[in-house]
Protein backbone atom coordinates (compact mmCIF):
# COMPACT_ATOMS: atom_id res chain seq x y z
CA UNK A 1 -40.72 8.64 -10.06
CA UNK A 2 -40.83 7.04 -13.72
CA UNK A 3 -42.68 3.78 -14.11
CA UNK A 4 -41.42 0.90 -13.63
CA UNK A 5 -41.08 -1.04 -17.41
CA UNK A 6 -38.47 1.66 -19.42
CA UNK A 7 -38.24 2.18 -22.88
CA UNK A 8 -35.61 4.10 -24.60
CA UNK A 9 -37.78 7.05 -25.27
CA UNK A 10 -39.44 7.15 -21.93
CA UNK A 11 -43.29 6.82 -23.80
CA UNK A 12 -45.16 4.00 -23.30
CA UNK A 13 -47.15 2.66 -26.14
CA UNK A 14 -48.91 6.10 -27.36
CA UNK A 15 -48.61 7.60 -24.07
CA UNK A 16 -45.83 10.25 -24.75
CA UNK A 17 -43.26 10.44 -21.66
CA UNK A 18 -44.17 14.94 -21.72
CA UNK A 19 -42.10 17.52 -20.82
CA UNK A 20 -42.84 20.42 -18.75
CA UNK A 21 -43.73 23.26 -21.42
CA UNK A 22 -41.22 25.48 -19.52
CA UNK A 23 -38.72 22.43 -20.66
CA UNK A 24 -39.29 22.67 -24.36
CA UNK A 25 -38.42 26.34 -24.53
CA UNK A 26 -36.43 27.22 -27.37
CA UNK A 27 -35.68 31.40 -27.28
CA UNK A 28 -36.40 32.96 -30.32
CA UNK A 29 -39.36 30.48 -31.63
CA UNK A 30 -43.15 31.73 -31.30
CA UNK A 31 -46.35 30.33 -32.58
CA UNK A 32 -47.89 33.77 -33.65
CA UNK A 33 -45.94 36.59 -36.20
CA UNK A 34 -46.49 39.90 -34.48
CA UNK A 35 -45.58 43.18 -36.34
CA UNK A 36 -42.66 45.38 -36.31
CA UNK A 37 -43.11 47.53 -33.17
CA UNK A 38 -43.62 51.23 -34.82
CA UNK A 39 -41.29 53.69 -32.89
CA UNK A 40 -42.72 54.95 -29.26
CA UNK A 41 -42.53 57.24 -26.47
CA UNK A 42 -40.88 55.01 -23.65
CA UNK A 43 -43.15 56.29 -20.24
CA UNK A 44 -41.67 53.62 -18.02
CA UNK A 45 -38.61 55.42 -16.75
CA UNK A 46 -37.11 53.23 -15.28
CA UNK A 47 -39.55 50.13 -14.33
CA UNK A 48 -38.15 49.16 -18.41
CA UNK A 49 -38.59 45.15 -18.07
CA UNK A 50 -34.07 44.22 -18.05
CA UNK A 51 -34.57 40.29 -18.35
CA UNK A 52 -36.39 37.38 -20.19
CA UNK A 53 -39.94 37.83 -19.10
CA UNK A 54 -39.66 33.76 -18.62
CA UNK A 55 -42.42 32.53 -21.11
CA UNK A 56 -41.78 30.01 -23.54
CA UNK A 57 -41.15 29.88 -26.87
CA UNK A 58 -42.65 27.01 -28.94
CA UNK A 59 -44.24 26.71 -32.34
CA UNK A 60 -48.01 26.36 -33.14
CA UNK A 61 -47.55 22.08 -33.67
CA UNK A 62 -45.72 21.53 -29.97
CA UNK A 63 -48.35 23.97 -28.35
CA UNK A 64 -51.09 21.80 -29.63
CA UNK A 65 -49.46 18.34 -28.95
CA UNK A 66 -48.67 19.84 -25.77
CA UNK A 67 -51.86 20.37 -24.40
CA UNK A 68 -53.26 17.16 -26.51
CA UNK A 69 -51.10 15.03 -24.71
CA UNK A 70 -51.83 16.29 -21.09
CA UNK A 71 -55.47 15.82 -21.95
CA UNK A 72 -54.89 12.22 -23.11
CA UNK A 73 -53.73 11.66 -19.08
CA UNK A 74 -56.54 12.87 -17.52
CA UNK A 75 -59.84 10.64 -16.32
CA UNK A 76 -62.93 12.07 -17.08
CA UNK A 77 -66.78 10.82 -16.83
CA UNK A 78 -66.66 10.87 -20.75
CA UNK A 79 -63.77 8.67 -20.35
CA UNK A 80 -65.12 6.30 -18.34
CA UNK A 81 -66.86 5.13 -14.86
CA UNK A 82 -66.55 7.53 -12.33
CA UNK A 83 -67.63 5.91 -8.76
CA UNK A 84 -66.63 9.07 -6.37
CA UNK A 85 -69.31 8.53 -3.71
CA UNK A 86 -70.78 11.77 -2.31
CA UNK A 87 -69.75 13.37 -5.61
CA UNK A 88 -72.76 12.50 -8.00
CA UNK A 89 -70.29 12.46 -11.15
CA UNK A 90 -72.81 11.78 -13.55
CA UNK A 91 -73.13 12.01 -17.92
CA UNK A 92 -73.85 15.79 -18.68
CA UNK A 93 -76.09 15.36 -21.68
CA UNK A 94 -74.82 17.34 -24.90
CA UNK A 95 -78.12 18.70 -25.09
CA UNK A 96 -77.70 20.73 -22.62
CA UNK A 97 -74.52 22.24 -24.15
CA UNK A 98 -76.07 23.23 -26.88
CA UNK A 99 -78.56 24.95 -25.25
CA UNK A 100 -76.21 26.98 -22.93
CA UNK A 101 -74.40 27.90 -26.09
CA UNK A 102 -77.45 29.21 -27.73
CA UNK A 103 -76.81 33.16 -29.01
CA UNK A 104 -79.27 34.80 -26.66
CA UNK A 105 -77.94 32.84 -23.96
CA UNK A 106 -74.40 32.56 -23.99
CA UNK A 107 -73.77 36.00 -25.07
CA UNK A 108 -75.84 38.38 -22.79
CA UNK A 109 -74.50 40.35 -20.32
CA UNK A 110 -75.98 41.09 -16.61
CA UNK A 111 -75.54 45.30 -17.35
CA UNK A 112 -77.75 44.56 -20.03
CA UNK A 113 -81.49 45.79 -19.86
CA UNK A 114 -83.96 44.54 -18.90
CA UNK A 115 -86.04 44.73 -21.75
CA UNK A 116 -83.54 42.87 -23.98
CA UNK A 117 -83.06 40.03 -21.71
CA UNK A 118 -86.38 38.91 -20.74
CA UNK A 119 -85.73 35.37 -22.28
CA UNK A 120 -83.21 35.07 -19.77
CA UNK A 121 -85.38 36.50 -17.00
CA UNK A 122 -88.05 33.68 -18.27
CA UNK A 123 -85.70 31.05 -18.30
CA UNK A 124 -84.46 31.99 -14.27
CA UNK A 125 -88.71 32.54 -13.47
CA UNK A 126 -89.06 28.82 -14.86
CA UNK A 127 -85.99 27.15 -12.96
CA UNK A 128 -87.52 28.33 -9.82
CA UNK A 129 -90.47 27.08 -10.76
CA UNK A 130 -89.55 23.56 -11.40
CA UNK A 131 -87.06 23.76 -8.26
CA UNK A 132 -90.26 25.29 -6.02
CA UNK A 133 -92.42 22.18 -7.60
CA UNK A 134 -90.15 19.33 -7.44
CA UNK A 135 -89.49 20.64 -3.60
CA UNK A 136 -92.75 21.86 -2.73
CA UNK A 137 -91.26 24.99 -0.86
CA UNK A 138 -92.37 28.57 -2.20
CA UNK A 139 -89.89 30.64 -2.06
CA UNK A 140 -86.00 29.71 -3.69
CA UNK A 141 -82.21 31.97 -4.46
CA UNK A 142 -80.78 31.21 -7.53
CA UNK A 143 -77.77 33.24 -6.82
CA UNK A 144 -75.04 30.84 -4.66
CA UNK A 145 -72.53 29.62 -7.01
CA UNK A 146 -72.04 26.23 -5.24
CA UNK A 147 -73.42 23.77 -2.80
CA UNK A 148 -71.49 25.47 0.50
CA UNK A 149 -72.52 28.90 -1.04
CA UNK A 150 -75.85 27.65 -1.14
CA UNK A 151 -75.53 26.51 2.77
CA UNK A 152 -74.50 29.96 3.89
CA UNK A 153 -77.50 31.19 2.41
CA UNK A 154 -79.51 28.73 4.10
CA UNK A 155 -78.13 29.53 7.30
CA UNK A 156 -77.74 33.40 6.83
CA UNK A 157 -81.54 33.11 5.91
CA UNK A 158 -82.37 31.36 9.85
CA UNK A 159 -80.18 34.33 11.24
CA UNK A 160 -81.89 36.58 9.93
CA UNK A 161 -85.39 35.64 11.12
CA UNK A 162 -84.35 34.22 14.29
CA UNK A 163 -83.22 38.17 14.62
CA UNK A 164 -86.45 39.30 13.52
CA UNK A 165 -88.24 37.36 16.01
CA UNK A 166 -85.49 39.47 18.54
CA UNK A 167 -84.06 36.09 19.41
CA UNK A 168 -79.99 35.67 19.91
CA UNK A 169 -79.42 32.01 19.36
CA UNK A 170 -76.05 30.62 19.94
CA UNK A 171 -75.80 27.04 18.55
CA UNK A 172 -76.15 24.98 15.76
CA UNK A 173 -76.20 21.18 15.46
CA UNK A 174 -74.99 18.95 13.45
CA UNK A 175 -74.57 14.87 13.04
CA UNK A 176 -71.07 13.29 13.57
CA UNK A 177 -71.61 12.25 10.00
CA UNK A 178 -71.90 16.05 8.29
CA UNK A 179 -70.16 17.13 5.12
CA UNK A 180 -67.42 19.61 6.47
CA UNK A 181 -68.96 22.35 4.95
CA UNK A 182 -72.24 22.29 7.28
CA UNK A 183 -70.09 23.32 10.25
CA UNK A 184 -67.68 25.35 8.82
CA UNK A 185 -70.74 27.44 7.18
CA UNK A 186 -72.58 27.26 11.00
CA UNK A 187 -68.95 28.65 12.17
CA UNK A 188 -68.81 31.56 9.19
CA UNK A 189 -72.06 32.75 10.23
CA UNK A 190 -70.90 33.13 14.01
CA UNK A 191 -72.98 29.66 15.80
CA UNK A 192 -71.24 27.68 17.63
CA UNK A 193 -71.35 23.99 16.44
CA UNK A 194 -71.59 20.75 18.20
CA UNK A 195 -71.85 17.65 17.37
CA UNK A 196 -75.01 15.05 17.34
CA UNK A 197 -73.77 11.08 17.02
CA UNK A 198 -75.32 9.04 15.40
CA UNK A 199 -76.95 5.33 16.09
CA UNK A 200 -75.65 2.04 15.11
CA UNK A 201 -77.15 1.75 11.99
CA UNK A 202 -75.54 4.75 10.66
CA UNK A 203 -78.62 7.35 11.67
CA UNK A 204 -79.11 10.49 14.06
CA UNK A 205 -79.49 9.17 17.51
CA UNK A 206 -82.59 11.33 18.14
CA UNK A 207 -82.04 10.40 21.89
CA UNK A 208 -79.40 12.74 21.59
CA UNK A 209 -80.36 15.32 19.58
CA UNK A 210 -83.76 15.90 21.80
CA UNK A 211 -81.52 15.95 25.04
CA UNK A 212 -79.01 18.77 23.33
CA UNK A 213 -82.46 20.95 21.74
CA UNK A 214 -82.95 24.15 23.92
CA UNK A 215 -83.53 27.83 23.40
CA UNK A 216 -79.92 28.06 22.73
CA UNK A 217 -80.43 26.11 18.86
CA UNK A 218 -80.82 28.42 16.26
CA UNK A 219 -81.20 25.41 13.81
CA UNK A 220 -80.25 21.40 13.15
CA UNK A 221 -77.91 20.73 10.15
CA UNK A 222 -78.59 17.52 8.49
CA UNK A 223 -78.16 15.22 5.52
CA UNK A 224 -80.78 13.48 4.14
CA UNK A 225 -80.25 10.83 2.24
CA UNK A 226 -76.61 10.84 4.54
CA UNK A 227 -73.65 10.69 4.13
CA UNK A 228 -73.33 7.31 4.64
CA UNK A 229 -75.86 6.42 2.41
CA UNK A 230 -79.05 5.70 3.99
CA UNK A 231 -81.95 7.63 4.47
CA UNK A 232 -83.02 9.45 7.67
CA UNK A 233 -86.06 7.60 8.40
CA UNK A 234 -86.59 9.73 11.69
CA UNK A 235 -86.78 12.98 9.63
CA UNK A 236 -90.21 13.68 10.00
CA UNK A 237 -89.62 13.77 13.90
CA UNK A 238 -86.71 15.62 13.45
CA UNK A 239 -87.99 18.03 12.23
CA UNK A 240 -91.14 18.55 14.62
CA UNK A 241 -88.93 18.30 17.47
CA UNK A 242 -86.70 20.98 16.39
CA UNK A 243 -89.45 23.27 15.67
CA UNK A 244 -90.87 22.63 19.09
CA UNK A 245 -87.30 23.86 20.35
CA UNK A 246 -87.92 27.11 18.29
CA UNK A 247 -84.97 25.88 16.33
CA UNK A 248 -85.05 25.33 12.30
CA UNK A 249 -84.15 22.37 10.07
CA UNK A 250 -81.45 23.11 7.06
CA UNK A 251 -81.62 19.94 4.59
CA UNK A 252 -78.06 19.19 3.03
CA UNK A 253 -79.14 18.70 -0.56
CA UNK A 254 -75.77 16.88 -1.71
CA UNK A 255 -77.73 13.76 -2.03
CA UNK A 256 -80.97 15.36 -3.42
CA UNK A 257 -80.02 12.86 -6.59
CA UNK A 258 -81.58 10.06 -4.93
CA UNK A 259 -85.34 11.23 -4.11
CA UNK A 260 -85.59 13.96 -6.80
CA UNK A 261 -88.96 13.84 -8.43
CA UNK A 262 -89.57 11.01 -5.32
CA UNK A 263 -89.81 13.11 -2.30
CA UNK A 264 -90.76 16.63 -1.65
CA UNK A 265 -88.66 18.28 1.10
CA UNK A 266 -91.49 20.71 2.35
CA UNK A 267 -93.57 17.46 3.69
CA UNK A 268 -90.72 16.18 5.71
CA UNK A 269 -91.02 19.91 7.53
CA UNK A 270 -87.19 21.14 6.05
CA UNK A 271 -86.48 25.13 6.52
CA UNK A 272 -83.88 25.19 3.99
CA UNK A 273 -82.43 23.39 1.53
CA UNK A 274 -79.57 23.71 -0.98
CA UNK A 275 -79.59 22.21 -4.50
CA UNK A 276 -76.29 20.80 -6.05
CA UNK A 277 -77.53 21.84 -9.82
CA UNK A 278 -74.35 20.28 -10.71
CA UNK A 279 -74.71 16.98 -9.11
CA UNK A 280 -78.88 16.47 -9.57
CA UNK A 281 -79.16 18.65 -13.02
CA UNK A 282 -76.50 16.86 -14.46
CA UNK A 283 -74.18 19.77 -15.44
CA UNK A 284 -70.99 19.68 -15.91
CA UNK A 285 -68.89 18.97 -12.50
CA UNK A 286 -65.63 18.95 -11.42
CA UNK A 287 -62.23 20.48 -12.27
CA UNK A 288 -63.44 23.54 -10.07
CA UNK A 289 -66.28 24.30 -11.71
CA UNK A 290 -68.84 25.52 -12.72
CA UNK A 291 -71.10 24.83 -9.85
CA UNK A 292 -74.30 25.78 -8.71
CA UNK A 293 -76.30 26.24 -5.32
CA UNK A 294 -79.84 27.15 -5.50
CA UNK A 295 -81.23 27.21 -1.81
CA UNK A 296 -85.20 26.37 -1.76
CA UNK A 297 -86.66 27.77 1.92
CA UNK A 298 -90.15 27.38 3.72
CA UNK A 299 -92.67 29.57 4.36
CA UNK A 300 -90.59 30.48 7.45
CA UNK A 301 -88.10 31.61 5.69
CA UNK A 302 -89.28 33.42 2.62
CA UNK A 303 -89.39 36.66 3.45
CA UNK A 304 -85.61 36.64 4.04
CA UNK A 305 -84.53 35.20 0.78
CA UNK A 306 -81.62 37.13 -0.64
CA UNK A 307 -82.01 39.27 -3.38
CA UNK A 308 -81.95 39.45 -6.54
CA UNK A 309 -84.99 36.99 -7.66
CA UNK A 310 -87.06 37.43 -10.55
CA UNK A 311 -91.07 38.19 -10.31
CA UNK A 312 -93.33 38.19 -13.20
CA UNK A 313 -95.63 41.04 -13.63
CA UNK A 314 -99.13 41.84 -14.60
CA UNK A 315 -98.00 42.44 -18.19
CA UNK A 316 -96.55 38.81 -18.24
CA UNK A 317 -93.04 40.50 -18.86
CA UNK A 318 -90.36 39.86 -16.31
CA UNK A 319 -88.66 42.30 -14.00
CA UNK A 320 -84.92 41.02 -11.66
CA UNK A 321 -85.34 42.84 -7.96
CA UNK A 322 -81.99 43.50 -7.68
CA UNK A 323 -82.28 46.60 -4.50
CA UNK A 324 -82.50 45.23 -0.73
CA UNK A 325 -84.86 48.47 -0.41
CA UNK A 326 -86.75 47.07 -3.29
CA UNK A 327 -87.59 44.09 -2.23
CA UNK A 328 -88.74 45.72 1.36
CA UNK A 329 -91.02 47.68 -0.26
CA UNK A 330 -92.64 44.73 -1.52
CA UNK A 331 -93.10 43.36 1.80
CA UNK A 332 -90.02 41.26 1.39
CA UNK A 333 -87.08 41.31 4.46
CA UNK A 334 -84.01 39.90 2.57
CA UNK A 335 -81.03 39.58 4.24
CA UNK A 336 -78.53 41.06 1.72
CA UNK A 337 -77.35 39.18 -1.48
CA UNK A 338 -75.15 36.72 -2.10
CA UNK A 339 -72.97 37.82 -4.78
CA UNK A 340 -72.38 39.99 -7.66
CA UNK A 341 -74.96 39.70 -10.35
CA UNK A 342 -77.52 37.05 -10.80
CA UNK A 343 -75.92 33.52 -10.42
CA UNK A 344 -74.40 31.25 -12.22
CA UNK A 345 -76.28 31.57 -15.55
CA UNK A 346 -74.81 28.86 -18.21
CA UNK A 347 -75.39 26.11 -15.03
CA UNK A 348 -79.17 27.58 -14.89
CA UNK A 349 -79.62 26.84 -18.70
CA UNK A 350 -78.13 23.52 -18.15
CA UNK A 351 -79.98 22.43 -15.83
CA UNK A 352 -83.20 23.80 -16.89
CA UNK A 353 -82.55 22.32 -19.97
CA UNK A 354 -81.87 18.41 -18.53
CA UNK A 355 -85.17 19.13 -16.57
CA UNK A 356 -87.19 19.69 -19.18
CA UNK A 357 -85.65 16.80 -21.48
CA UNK A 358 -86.40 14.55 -18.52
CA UNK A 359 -89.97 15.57 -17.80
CA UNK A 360 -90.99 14.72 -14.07
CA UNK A 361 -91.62 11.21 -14.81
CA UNK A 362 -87.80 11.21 -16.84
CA UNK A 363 -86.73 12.64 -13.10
CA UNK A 364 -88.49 10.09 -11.05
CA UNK A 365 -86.80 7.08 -12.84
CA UNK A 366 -83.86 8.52 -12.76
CA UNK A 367 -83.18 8.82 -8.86
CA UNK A 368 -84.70 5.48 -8.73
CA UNK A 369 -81.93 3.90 -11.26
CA UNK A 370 -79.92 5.68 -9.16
CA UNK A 371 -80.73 3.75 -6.21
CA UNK A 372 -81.13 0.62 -8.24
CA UNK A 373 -77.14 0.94 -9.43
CA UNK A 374 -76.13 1.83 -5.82
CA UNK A 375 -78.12 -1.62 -4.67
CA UNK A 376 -76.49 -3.94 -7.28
CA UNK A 377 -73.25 -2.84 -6.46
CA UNK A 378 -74.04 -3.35 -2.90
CA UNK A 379 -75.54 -6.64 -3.23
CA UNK A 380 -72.62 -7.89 -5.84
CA UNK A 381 -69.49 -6.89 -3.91
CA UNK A 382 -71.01 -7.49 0.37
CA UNK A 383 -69.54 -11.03 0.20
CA UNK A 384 -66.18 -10.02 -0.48
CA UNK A 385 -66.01 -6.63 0.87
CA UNK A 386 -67.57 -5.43 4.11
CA UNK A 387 -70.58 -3.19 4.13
CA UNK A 388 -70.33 -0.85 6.95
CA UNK A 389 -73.98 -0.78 7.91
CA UNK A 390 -76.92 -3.44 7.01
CA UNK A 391 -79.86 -3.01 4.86
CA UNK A 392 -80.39 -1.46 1.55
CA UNK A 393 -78.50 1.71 0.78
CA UNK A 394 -80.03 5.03 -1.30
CA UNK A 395 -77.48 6.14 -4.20
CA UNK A 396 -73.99 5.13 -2.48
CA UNK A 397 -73.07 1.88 -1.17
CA UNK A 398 -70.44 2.26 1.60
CA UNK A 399 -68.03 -0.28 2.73
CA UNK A 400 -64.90 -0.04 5.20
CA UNK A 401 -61.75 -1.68 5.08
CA UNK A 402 -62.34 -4.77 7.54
CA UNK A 403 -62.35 -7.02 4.37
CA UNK A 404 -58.12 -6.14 4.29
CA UNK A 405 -57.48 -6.92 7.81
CA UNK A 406 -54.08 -9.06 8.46
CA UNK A 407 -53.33 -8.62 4.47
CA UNK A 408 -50.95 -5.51 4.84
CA UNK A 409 -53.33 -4.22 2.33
CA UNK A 410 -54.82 -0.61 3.20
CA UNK A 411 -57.85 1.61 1.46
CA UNK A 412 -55.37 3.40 -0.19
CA UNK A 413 -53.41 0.45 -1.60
CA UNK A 414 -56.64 -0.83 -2.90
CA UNK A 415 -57.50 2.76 -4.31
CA UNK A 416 -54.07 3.09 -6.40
CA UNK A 417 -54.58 -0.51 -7.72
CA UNK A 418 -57.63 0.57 -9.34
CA UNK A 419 -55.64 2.67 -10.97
CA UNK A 420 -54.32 0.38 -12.92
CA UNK A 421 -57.36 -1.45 -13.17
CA UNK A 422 -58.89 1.14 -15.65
CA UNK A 423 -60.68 3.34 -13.25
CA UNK A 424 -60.86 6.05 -11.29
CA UNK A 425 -60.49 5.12 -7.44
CA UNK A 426 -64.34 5.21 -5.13
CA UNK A 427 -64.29 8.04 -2.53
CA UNK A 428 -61.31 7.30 0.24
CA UNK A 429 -61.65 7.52 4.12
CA UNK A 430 -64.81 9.17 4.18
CA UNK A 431 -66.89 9.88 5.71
CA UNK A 432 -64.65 10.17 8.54
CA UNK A 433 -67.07 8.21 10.66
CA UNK A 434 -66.41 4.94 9.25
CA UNK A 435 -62.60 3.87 9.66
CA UNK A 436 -61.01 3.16 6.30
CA UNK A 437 -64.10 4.05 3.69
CA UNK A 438 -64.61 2.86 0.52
CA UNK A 439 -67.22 4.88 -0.66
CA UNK A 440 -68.87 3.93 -4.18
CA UNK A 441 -71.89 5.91 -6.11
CA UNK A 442 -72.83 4.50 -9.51
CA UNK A 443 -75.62 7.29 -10.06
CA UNK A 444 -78.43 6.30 -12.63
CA UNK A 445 -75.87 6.63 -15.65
CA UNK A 446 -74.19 3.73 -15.63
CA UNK A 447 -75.05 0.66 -17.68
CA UNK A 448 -75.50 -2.79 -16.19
CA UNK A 449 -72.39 -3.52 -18.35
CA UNK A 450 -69.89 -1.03 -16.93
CA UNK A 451 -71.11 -1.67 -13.20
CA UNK A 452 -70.14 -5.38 -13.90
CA UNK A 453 -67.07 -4.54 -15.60
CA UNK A 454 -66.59 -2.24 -12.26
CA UNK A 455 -67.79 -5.41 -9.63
CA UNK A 456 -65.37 -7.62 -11.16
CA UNK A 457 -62.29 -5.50 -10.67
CA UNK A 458 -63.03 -4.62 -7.36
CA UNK A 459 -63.78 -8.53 -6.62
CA UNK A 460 -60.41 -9.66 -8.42
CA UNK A 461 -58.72 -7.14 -7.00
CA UNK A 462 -60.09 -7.87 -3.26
CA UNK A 463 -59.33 -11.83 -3.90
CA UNK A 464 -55.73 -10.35 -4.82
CA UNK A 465 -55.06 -8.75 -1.75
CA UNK A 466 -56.75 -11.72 0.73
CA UNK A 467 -54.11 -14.48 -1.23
CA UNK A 468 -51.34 -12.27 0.26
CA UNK A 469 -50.38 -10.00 -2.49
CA UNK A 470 -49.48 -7.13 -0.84
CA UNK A 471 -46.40 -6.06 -1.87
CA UNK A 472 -47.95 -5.74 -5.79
CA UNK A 473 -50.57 -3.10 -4.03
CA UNK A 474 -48.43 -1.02 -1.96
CA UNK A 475 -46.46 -0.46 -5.15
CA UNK A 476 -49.94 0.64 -7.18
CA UNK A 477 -50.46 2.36 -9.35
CA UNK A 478 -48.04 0.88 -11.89
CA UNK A 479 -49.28 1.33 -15.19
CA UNK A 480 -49.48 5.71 -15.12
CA UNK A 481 -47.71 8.10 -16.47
CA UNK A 482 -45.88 8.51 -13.09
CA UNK A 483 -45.58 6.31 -9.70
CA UNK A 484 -47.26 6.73 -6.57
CA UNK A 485 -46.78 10.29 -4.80
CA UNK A 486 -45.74 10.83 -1.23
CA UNK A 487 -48.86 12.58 -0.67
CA UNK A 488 -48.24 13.69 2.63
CA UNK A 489 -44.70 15.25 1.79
CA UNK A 490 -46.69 17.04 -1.45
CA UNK A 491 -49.42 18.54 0.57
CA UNK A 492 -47.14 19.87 3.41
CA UNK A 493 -44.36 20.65 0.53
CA UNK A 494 -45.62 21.66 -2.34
CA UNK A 495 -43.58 22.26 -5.40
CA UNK A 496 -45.04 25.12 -7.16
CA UNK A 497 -42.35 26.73 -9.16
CA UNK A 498 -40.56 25.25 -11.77
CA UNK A 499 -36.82 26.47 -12.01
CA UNK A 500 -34.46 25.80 -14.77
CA UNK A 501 -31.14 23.48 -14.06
CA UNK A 502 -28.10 24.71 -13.53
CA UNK A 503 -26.13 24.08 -16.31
């Protein structure tokens, strides 16, 4: 649907009303001069191509505008405040492009040898060092490419010494609360899953996770800080009563932003652990990618980390154990690997890079700025909203949508409006726990200013929908490029193709 104020054109302002490239097909025009084709020997028979191979033809200037234009309708965090909570959407210094672009860096290849990439090697030795410090656990995988990758490496990694012990364990647990991914990686790996509820105040009811522990658990799944925010305060217990049950402890490390450089994992008696390096490092994040999952695991674990890892040898020169049989010689029992080549390389140099800029003490503040924002926002917007649990938060401050009850207002109404607000909408109906979420994480990137400029849209906006304003919502966003979707009817129907009118 167009908006709702027309103009002749269509555009609005400098926002140019954009066809479908497909649309602005003209046969015959092209962007590029290509030579005379010299004459051939046709091998095609008769697979010969009969029709228009359905590209289209445009000039160099509407290519460019084009894509320009699309860009200029997309919400970035360069364009402004990006409050997804659970998502960690943070500034990705420009420092640490530069660095991944580096020749040396960005233009090695993993067939290489070794001897010509041991800066590379170096640079993978000294991640794992900082991610081994900063975690206190001694062993880590660089390879998973993302935070759920980095999961089933976690939980491959308790398979495989819970067979070494000759133990067949059945189960895995996990709170009400989990990120999807913790169960569906527990279900990949053949566990069964069930379920752990959690207390009042938002927390594992350890009640019920002691009653369920038995010789059945091959390991507890948990997030820590949650996904609700807060901070397992029981953790420490957790853990020991899972390792009494013979059971390990896999740390979610989606929220690793807000203790980085504050707690160390290993002390609160965690097995395994993935790192987001795109959420905590600061690289770039979203749009699909890249991502990156290093998984840290304990003593326990070690010996079954996958391969290939990097060890430095006596010469000080670095050697990549890429061979399962390799690593066994070494004393090493890895379960397999994770994926082809080494990782995801540009996100290690990234990362490495914001590390080192930081320093620990640059890492320390930062998770507790992080924690500061989440706190403000908190503490502004409680009286007019309605926290879902009381007491300070850790990085995301969660509210549900009891604060729009009797207004014929809903979370997504109040989502789309921000729309038009100037920013991107908070993190909808999750977690699922909490009915209605609004889910808000400012991370440690955010000026005072723009969380103000932030708290006084949402509070305008919430004194809005109490005065009875409802209609004005539930016809939100107004102000885009195009209306508001019937999501439902695009996720079940999606419109994929585009197909010329019939003329």
């Amino acid at each position: 649907m167009s908006t709702s104020v027309t103009t002749l054109t269509g555009n609005r302002g400098l926002q140019v009303e954009e066809k479908l490239i497909f649309e602005q097909d003209q046969p015959g025009r092209t962007a590029v001069d290509l030579p005379a084709v010299e004459p051939y020997l046709d091998r095609l028979g008769g697979l010969r191509r009969r029709g228009a191979i359905g590209l289209p033809g445009l000039s160099e200037p509407q290519v460019v505008r084009h894509y320009t234009r699309l860009s200029q309708k997309n919400y970035g965090i360069d364009t402004g405040f990006y409050p997804l909570g659970s998502c960690t959407m943070k500034h990705n210094p420009r420092l640490n492009e530069k660095m991944a672009r580096l020749p040396g860096l960005a233009d090695i290849h993993p067939f290489q040898p070794e001897s010509t990439v041991q800066g590379a090697l170096k640079l993978m030795h000294q991640l794992a060092h900082w991610l081994k410090t900063l975690t206190g656990m001694p062993a880590v995988a660089l390879s998973p490419a993302a935070g759920a990758h980095g999961e089933l490496c976690g939980v491959m990694a308790i398979r495989a010494a819970l067979e070494a012990r000759g133990e067949t364990r059945t189960k895995v647990l996990c709170p009400e609360s989990a990120h999807g991914t913790n169960p569906a990686t527990a279900a990949l790996v053949g566990f069964e899953v069930e379920s752990i509820p959690a207390t009042a105040d938002g927390r594992v009811d350890m009640a019920a996770l002691k009653a369920r522990l038995g010789p059945d658990v091959a390991a507890f799944m948990v997030t820590n800080p949650n996904t609700c925010g807060l901070f397992e305060r029981d953790i420490i217990e957790i853990s020991q009563a899972v390792h009494d049950a013979g059971a390990y402890v896999y740390m979610d490390g989606a929220n690793y932003n807000a203790i980085v450089g504050r707690v160390r994992v290993a002390d609160l008696g965690v097995d395994a652990m993935h790192i987001n390096l795109h959420k905590t490092f600061s690289t770039p994040h979203g749009g699909g990618g890249p991502g990156s999952g290093p998984t840290v695991l304990s003593a326990a674990l070690a010996p079954y980390a996958p391969v290939p890892y990097v060890v430095e040898q006596a010469d000080g020169s670095f050697h990549l154990v890429e061979q399962v049989l390799e690593a066994t010689a070494s004393g090493q029992q890895p379960f397999g690997r994770m994926k082809g080549y080494h990782g995801q390389f540009g996100v290690f140099v990234r990362a490495l890079s914001y590390m080192m800029a930081m320093g620990r003490d640059g890492l320390f503040q930062a998770s507790g700025d992080a924690v500061l924002n989440a706190n403000y926002l908190l503490a502004r917007l409680s009286a007019a909203l309605s926290p879902s649990f009381d007491g300070p938060v850790m990085h995301e401050a969660l509210f549900d949508d009891r604060f729009l009850k009797d207004t014929g207002v809903t979370t997504l109404d109040f989502a789309k409006a921000m729309i038009d607000e100037g920013f991107h909408p908070m993190t909808m109906y999750f977690p699922l726990v909490v009915h209605g979420a609004l889910l808000m994480e400012p991370t440690e990137t955010e000026s005072r200013e723009s969380l103000d400029a932030f708290i006084e849209a949402v509070l305008g906006l919430a004194e809005r929908a109490k005065a009875g304003d409802a209609e004005a919502f539930q016809q939100a966003p107004r102000l885009t490029p195009r209306r508001r979707l019937d999501e439902t009817a695009a996720a079940r129907r999606p419109v994929l193709r585009w197909t010329p009118s019939v003329e």
